[in-house]
Structure formats: structure tokens, C-alpha cells
PDB file of N, CA and C in Angstrom:
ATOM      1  N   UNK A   1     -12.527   5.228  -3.824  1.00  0.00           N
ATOM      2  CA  UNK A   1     -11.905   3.931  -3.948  1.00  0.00           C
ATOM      3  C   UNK A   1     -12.647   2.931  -3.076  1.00  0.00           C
ATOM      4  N   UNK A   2     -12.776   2.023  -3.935  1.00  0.00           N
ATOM      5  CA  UNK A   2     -13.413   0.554  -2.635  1.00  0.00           C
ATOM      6  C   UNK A   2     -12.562   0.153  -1.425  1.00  0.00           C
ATOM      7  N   UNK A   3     -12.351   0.493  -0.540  1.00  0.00           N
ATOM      8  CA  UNK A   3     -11.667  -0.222   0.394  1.00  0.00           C
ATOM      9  C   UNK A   3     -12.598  -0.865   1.229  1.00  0.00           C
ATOM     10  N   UNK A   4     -12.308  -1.857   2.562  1.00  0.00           N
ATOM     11  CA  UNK A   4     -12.810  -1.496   3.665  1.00  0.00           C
ATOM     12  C   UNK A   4     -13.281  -0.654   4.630  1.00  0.00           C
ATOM     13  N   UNK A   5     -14.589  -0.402   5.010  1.00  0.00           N
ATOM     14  CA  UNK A   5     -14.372   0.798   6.282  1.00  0.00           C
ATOM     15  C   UNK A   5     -13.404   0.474   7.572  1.00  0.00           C
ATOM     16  N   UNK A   6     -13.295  -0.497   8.225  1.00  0.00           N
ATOM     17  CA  UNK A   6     -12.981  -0.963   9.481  1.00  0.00           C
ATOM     18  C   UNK A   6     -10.977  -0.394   9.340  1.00  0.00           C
ATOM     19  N   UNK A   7     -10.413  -0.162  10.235  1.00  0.00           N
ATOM     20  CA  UNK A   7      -9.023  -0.117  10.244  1.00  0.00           C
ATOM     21  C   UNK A   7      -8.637  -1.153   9.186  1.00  0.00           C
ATOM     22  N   UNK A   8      -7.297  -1.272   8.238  1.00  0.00           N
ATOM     23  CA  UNK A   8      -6.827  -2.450   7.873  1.00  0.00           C
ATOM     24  C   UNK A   8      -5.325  -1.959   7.797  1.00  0.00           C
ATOM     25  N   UNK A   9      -4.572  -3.148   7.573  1.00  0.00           N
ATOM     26  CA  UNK A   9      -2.975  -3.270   7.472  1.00  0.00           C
ATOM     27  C   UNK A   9      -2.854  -2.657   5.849  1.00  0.00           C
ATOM     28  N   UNK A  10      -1.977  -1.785   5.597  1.00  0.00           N
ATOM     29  CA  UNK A  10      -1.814  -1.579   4.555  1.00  0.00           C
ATOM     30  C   UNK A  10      -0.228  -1.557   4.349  1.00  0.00           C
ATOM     31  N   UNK A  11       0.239  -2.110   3.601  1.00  0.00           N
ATOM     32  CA  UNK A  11       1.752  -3.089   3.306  1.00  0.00           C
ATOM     33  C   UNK A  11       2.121  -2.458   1.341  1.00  0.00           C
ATOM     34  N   UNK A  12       2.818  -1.833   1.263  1.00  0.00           N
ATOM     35  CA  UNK A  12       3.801  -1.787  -0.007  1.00  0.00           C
ATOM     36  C   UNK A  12       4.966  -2.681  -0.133  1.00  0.00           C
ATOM     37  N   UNK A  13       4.607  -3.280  -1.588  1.00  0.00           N
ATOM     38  CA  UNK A  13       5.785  -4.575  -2.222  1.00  0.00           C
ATOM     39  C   UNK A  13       6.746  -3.666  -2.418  1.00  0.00           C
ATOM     40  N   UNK A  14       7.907  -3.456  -1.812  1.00  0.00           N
ATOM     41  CA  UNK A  14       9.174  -1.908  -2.310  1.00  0.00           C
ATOM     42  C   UNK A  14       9.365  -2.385  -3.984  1.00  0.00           C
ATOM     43  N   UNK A  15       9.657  -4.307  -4.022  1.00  0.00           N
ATOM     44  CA  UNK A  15      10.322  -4.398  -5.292  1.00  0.00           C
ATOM     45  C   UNK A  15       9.380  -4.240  -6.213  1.00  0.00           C
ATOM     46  N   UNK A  16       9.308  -4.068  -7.647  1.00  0.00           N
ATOM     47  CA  UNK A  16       8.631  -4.106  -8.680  1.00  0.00           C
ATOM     48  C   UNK A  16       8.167  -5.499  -9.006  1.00  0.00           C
ATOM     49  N   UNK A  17       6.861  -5.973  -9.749  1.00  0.00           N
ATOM     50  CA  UNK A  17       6.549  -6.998  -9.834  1.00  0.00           C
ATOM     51  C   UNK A  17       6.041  -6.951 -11.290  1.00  0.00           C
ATOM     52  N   UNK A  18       5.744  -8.013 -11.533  1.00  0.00           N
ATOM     53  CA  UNK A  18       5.477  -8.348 -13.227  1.00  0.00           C
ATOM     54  C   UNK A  18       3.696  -7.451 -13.265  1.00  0.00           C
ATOM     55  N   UNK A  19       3.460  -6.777 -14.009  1.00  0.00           N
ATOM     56  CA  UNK A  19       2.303  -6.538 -14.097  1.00  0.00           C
ATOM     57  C   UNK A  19       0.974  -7.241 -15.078  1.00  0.00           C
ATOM     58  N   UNK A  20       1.595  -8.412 -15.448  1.00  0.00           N
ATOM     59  CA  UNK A  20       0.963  -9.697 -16.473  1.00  0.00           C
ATOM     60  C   UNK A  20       0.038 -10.299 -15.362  1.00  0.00           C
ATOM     61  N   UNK A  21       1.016 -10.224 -13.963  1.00  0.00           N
ATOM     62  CA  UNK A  21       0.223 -11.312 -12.804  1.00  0.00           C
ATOM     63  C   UNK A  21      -1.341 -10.701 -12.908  1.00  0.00           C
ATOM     64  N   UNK A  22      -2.363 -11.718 -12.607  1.00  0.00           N
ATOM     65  CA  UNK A  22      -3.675 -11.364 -11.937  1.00  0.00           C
ATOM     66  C   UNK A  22      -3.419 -11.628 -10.181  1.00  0.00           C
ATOM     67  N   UNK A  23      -4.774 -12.078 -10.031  1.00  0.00           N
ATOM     68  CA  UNK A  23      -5.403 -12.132  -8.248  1.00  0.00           C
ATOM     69  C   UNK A  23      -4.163 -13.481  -8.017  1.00  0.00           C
ATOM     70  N   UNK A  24      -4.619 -14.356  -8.352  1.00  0.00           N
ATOM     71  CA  UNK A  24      -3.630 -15.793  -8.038  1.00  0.00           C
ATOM     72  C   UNK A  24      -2.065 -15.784  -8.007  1.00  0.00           C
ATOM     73  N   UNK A  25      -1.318 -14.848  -8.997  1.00  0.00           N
ATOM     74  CA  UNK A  25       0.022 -15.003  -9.080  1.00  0.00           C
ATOM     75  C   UNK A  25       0.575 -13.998  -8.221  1.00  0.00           C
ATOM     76  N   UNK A  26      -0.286 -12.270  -7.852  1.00  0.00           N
ATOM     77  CA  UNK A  26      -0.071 -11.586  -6.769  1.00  0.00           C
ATOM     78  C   UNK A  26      -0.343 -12.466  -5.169  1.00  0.00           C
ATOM     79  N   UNK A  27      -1.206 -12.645  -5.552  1.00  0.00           N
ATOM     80  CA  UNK A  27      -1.382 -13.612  -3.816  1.00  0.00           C
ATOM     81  C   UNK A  27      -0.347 -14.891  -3.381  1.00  0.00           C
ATOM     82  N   UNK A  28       0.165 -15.735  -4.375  1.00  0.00           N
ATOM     83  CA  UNK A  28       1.509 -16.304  -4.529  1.00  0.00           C
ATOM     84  C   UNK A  28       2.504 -15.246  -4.177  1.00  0.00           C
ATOM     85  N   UNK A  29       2.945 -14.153  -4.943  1.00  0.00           N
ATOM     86  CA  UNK A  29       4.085 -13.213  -4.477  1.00  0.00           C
ATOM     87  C   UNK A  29       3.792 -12.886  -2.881  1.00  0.00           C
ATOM     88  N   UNK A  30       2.342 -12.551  -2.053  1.00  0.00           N
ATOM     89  CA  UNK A  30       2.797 -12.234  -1.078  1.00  0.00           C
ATOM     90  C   UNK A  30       2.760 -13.431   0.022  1.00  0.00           C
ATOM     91  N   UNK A  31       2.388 -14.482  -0.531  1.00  0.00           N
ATOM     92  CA  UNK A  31       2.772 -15.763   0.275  1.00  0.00           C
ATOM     93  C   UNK A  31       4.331 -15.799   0.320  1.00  0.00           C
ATOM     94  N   UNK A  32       4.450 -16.224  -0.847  1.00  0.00           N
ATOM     95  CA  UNK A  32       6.190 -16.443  -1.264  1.00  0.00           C
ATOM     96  C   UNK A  32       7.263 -15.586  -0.933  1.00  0.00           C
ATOM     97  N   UNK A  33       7.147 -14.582  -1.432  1.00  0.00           N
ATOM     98  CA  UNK A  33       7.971 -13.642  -1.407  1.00  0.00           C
ATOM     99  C   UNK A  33       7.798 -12.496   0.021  1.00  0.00           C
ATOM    100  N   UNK A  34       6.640 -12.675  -0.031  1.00  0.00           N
ATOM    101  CA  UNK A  34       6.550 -11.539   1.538  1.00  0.00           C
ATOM    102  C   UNK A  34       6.485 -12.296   2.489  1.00  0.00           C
ATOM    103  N   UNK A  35       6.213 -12.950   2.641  1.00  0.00           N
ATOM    104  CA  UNK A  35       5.586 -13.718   4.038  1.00  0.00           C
ATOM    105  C   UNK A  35       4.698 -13.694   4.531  1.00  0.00           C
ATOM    106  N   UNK A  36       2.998 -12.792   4.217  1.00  0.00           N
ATOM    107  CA  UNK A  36       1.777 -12.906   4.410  1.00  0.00           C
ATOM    108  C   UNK A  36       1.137 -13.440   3.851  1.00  0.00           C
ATOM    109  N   UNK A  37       0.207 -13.137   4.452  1.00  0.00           N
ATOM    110  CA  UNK A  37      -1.323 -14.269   4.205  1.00  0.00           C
ATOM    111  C   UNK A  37      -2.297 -13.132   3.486  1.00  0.00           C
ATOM    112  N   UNK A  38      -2.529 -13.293   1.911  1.00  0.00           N
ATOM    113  CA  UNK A  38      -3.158 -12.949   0.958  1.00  0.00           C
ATOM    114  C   UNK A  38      -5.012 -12.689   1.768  1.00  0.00           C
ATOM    115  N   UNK A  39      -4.922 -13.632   2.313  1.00  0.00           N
ATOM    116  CA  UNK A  39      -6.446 -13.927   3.030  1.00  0.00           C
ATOM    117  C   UNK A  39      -6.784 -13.044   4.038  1.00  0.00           C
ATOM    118  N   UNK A  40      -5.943 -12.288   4.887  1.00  0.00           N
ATOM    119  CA  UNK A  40      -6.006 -12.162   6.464  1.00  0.00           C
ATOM    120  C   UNK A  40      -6.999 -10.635   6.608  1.00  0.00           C
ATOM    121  N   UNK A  41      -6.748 -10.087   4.879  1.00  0.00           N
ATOM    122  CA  UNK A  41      -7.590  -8.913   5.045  1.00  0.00           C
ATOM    123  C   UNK A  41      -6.799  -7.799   4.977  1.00  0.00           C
ATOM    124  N   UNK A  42      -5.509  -7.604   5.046  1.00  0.00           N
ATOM    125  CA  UNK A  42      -4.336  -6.338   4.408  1.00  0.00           C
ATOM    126  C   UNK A  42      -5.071  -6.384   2.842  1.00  0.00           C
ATOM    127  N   UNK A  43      -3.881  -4.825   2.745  1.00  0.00           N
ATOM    128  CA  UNK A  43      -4.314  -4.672   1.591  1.00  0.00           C
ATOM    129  C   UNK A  43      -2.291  -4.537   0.906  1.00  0.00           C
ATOM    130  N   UNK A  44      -2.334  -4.855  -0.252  1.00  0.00           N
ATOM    131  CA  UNK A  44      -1.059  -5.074  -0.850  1.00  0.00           C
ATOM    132  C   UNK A  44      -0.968  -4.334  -1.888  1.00  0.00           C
ATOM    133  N   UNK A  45      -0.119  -3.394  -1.427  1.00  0.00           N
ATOM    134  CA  UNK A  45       0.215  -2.333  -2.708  1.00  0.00           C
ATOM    135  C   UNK A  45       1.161  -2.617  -3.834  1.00  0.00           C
ATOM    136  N   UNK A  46       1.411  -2.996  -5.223  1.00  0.00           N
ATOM    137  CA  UNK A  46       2.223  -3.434  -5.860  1.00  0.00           C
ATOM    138  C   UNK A  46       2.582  -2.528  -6.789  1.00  0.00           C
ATOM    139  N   UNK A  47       4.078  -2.060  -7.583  1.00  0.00           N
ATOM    140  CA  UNK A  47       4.820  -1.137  -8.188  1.00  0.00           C
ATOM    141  C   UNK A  47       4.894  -1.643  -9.744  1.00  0.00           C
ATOM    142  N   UNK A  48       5.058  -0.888 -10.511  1.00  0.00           N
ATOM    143  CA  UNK A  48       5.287  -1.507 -11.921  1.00  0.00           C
ATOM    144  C   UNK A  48       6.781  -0.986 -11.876  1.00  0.00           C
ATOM    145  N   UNK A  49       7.532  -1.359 -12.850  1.00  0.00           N
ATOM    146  CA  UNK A  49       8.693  -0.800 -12.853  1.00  0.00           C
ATOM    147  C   UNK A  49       9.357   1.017 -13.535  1.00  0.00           C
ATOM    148  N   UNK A  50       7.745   1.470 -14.116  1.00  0.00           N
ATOM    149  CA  UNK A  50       7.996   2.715 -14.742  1.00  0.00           C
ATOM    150  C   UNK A  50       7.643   3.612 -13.248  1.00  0.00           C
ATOM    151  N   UNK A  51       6.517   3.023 -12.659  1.00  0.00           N
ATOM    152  CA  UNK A  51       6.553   4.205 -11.770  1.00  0.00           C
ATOM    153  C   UNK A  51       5.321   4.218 -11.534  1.00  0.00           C
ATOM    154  N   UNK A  52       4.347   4.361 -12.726  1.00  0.00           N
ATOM    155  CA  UNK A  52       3.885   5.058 -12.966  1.00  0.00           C
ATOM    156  C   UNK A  52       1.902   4.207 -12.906  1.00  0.00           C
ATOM    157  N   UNK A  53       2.030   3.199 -12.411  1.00  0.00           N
ATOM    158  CA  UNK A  53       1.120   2.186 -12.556  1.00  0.00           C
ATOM    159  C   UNK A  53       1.284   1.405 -11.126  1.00  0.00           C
ATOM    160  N   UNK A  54      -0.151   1.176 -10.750  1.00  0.00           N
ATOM    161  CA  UNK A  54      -0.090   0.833  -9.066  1.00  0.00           C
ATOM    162  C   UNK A  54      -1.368  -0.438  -9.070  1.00  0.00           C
ATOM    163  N   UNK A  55      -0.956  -1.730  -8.419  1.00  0.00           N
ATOM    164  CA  UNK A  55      -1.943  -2.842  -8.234  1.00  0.00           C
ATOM    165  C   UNK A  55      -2.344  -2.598  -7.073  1.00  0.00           C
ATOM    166  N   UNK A  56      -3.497  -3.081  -6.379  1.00  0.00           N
ATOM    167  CA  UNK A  56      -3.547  -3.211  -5.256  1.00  0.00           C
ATOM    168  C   UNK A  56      -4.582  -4.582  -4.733  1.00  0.00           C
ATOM    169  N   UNK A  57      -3.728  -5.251  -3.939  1.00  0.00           N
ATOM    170  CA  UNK A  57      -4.760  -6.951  -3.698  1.00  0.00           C
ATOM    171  C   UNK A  57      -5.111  -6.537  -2.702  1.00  0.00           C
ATOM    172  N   UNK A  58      -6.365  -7.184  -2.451  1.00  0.00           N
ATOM    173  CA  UNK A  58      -7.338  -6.990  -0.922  1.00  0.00           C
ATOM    174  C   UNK A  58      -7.990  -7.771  -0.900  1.00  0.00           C
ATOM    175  N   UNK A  59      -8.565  -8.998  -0.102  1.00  0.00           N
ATOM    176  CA  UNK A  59      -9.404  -9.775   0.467  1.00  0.00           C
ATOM    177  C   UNK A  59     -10.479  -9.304   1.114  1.00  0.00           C
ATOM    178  N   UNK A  60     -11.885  -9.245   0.916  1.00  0.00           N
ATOM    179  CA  UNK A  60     -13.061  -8.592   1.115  1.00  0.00           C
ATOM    180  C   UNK A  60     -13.842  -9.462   1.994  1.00  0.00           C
ATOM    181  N   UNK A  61     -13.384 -10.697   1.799  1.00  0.00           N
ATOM    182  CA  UNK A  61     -14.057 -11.541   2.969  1.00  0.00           C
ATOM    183  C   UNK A  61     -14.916 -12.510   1.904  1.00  0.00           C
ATOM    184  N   UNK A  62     -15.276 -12.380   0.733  1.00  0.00           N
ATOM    185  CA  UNK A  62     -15.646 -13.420  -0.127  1.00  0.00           C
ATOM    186  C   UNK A  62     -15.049 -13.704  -0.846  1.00  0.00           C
ATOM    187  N   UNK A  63     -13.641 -12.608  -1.027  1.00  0.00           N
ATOM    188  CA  UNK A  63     -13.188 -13.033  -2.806  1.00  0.00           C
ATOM    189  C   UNK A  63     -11.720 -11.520  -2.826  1.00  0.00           C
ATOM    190  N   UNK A  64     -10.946 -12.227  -3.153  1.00  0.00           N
ATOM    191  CA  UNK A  64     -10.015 -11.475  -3.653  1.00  0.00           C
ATOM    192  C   UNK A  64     -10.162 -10.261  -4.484  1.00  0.00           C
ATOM    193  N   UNK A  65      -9.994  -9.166  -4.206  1.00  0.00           N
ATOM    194  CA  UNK A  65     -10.342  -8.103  -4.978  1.00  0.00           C
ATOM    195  C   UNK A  65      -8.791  -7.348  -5.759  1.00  0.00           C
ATOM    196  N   UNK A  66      -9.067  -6.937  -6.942  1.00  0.00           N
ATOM    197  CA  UNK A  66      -8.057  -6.377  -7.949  1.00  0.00           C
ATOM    198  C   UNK A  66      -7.859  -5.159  -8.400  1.00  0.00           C
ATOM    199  N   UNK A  67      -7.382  -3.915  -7.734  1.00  0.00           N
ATOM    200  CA  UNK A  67      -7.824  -2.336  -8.701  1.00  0.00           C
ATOM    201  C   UNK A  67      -6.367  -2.308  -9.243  1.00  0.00           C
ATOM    202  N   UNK A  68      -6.591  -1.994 -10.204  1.00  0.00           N
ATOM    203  CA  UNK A  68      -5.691  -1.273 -11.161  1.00  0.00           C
ATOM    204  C   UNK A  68      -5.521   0.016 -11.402  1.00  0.00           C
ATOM    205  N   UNK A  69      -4.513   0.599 -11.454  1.00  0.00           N
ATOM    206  CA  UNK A  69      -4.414   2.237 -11.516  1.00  0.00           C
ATOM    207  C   UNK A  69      -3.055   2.910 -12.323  1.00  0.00           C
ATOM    208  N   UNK A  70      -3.489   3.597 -13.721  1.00  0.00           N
ATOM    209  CA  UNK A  70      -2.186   4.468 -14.238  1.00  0.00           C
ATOM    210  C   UNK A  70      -2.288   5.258 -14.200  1.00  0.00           C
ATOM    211  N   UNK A  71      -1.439   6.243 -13.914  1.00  0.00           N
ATOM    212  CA  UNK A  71      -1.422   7.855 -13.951  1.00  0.00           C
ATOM    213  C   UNK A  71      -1.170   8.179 -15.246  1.00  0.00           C
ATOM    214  N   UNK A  72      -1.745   9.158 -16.028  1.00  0.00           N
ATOM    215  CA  UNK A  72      -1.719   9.762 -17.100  1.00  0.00           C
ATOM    216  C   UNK A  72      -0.595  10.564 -17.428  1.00  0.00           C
ATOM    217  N   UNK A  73       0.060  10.980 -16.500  1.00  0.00           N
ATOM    218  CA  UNK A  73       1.377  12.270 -16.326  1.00  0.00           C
ATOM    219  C   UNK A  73       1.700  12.118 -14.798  1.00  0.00           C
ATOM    220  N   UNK A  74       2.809  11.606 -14.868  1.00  0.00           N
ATOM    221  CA  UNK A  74       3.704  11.798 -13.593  1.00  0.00           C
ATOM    222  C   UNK A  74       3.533  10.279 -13.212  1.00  0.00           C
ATOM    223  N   UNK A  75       4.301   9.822 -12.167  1.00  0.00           N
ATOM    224  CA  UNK A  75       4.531   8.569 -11.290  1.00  0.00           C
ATOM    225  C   UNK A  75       4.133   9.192  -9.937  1.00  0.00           C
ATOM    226  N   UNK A  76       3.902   7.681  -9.304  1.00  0.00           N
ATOM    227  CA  UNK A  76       3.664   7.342  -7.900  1.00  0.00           C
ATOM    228  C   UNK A  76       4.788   7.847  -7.322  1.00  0.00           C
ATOM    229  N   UNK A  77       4.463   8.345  -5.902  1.00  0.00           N
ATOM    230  CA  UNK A  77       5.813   8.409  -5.060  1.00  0.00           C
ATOM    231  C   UNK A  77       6.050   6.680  -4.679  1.00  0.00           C
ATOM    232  N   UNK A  78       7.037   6.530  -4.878  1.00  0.00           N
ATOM    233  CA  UNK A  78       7.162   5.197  -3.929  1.00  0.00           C
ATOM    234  C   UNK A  78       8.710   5.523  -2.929  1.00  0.00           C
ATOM    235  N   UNK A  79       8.740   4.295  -2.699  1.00  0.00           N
ATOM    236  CA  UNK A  79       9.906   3.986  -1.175  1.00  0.00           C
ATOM    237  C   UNK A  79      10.777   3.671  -2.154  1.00  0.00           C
ATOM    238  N   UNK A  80      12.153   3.295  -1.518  1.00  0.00           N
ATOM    239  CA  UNK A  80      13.076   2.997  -2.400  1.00  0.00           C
ATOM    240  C   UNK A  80      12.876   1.352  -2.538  1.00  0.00           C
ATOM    241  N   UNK A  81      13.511   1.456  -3.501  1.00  0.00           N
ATOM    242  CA  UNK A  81      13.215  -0.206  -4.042  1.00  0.00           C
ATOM    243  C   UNK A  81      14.340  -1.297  -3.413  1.00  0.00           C
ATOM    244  N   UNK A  82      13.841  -2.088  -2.442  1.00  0.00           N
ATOM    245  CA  UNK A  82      14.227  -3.219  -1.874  1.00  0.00           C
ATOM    246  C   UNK A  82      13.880  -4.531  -1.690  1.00  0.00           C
ATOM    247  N   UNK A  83      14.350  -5.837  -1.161  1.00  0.00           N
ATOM    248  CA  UNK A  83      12.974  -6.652  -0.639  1.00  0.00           C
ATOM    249  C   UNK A  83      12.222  -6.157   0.112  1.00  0.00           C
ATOM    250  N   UNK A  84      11.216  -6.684   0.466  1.00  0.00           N
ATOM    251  CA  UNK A  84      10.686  -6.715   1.659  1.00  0.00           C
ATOM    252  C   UNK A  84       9.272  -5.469   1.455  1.00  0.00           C
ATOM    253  N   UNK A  85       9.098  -5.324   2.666  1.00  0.00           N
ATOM    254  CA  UNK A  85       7.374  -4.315   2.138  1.00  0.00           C
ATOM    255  C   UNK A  85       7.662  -3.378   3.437  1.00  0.00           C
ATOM    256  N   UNK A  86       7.126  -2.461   3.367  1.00  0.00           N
ATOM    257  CA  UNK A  86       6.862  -1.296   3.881  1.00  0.00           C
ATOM    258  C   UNK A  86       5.266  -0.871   4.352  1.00  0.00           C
ATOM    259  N   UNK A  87       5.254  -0.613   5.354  1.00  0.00           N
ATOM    260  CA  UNK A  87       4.228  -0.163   5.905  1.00  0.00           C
ATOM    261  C   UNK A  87       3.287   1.088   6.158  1.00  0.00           C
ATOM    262  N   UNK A  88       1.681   1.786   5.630  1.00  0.00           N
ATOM    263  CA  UNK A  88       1.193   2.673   5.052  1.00  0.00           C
ATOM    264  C   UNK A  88       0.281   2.848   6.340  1.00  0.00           C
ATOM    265  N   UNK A  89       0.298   4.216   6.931  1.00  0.00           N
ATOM    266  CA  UNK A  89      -1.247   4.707   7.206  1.00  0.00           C
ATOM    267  C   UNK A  89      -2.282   4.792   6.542  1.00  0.00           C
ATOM    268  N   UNK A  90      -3.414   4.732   6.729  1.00  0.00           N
ATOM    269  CA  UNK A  90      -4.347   4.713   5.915  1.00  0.00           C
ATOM    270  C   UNK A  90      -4.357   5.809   4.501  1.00  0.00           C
ATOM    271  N   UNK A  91      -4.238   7.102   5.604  1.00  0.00           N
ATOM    272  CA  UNK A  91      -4.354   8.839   5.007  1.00  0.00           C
ATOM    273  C   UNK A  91      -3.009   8.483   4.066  1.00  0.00           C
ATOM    274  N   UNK A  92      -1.982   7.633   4.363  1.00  0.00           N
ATOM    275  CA  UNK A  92      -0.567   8.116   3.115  1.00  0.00           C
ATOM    276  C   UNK A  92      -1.334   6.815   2.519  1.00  0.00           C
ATOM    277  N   UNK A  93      -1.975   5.676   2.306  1.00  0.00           N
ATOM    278  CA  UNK A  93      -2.439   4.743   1.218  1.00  0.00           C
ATOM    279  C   UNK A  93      -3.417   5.828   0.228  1.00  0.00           C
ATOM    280  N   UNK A  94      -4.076   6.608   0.983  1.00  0.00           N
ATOM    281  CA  UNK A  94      -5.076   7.116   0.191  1.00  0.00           C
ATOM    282  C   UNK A  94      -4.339   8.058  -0.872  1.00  0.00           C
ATOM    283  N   UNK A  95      -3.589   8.885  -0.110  1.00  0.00           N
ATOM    284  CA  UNK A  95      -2.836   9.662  -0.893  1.00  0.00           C
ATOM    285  C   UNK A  95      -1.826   9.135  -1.915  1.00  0.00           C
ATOM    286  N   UNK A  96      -1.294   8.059  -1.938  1.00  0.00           N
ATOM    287  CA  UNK A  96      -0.531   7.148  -2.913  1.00  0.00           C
ATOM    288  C   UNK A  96      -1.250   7.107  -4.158  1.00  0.00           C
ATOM    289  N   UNK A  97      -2.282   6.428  -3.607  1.00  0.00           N
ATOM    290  CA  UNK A  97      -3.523   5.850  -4.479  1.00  0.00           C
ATOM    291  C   UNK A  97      -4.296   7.256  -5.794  1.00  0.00           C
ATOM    292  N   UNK A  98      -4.058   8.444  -4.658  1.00  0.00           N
ATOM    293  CA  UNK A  98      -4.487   9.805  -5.759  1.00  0.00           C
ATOM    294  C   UNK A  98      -3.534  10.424  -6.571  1.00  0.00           C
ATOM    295  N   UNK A  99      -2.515  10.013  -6.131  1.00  0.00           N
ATOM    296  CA  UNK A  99      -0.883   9.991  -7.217  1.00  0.00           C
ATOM    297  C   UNK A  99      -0.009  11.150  -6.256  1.00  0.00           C
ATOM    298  N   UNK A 100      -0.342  11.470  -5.106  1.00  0.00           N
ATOM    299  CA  UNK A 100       0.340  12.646  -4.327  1.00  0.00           C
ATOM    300  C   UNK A 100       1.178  11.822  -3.736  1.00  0.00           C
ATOM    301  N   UNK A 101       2.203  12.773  -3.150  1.00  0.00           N
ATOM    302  CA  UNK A 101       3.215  12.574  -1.973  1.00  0.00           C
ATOM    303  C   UNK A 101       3.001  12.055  -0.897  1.00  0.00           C
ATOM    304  N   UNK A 102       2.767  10.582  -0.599  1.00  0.00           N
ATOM    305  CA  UNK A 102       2.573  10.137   0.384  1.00  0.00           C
ATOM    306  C   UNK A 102       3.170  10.126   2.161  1.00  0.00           C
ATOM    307  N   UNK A 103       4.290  10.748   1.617  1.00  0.00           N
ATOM    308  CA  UNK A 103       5.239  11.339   2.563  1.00  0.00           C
ATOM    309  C   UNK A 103       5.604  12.457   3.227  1.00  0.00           C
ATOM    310  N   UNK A 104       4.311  13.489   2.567  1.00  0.00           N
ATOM    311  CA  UNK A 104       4.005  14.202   3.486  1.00  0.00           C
ATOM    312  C   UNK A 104       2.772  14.616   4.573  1.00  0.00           C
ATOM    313  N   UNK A 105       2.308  12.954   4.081  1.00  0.00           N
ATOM    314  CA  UNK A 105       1.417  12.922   4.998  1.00  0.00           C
ATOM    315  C   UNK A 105       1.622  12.266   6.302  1.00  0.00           C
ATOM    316  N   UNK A 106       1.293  12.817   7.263  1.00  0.00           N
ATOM    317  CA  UNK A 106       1.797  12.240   8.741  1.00  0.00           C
ATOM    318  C   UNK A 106       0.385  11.780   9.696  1.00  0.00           C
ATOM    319  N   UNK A 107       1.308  11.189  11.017  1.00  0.00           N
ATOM    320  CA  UNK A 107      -0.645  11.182  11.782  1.00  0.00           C
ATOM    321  C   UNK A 107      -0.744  12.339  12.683  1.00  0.00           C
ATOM    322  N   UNK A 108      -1.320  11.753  13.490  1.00  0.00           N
ATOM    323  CA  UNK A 108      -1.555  12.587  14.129  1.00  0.00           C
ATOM    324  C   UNK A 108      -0.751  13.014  15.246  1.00  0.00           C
ATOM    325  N   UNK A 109      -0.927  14.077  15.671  1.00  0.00           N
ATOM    326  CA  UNK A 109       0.141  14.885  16.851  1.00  0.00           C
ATOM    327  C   UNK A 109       0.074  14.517  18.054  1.00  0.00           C
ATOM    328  N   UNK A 110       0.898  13.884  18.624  1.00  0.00           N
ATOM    329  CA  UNK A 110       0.392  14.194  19.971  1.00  0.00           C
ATOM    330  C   UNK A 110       0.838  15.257  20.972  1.00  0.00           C
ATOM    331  N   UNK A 111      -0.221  15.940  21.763  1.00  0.00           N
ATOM    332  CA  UNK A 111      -0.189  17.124  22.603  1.00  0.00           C
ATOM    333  C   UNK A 111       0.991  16.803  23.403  1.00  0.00           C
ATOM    334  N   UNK A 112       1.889  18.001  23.268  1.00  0.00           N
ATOM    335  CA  UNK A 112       2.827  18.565  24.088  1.00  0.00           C
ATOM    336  C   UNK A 112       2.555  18.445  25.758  1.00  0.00           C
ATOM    337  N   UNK A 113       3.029  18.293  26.708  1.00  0.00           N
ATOM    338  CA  UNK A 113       2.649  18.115  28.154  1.00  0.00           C
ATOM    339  C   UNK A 113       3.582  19.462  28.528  1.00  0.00           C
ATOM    340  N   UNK A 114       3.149  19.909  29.252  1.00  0.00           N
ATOM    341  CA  UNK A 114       3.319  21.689  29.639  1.00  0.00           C
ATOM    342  C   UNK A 114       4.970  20.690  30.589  1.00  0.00           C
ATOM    343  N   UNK A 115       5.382  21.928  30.289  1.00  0.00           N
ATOM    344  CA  UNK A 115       7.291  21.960  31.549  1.00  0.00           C
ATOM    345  C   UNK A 115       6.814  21.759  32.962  1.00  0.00           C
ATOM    346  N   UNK A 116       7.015  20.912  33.963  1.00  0.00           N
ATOM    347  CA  UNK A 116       7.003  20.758  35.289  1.00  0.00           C
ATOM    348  C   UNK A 116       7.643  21.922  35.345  1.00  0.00           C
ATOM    349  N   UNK A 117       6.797  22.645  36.673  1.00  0.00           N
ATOM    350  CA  UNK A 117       6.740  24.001  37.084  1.00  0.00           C
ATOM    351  C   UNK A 117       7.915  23.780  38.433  1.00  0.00           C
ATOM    352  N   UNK A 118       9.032  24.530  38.347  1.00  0.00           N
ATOM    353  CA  UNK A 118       9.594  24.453  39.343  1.00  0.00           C
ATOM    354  C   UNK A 118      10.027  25.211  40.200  1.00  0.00           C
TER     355      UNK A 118
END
């Protein structure tokens, strides 16, 4: 998948959105409706209402970028459907994006600190 290399914000729309929109009417929804800035360099994950079909907007630094994605058999895991957006590690965007369970992907661990010895 094209992404960025560098860290980026990765943000899921929970509600379903029209899938007619292009680059201009998604970047309106997350002005309008989310409250970000289309420009800043997140990437915006968007839901169709079957499930089963995933947008994703990203700003590359010259130009708004557009992937489109349907699964052939089966749906996306998504979040439950609300306003507002939800927030992705990279490793659960990637995994969204390959049609797996994004939710069972976690980060990383952090090391246990041994019992004060008493």
C-alpha cells in the first residue's frame, strides 16, 4: 500500500459516508463533520455502509491522495458506528486495510519491572 514512511495519525470516520464522494467532498466531511484538517498529513479511513468497501484520504504533501478498496468475500472489521472518529496504530491500519481483525492487533509490551525484594 502507498502510505507514508514517517509516523502518521491514522483516524477512522465510525459513521458511514456516501461512497459517490471523491478527494473534495471527503476532505469537506473531515473539515465539517470531524473537525480536522484534510491537509495536516493524517490519513482518513472511510466505511461504506455494507461493510465491505474502505476509502482512505491522505495528503502526500503535493496533492490529496485516494485508494479505494473492496473485499471480494467478507467485510472490514470496523468500530461500532457513531459520530466522531476513532483512532488506529499503524500495524491495526495495515491490518484493516488487508481485510483482518484489526483488533487483535496490539503494540507493543512493555517489560514487567521485577517485585521490590523485601
Amino acid at each position: 500500500m502507498i502510505v507514508p514512511a514517517q509516523a502518521v495519525r491514522v483516524v477512522v470516520a465510525t459513521k458511514p459516508v456516501d461512497f459517490r464522494k471523491g478527494h473534495d467532498g471527503l476532505a469537506a466531511v473531515v473539515e465539517r463533520d470531524l473537525g480536522l484538517d484534510p491537509h495536516s498529513g493524517l490519513i482518513v479511513v472511510f466505511r461504506s455502509k455494507r461493510g465491505d468497501r474502505i476509502k482512505v484520504l491522505l495528503w502526500d504533501g503535493s496533492g490529496l491522495v485516494l485508494i479505494y478498496k473492496r473485499l471480494e468475500e467478507g467485510k472490514f472489521a470496523w468500530p461500532a458506528v457513531r459520530d466522531g472518529v476513532m483512532r488506529l496504530s499503524r500495524a491495526q491500519f495495515e491490518a484493516l486495510f488487508d481485510g483482518l481483525d484489526w483488533r487483535r492487533i496490539y503494540g507493543p509490551r512493555r517489560p514487567r519491572r521485577p517485585a521490590a525484594a523485601e
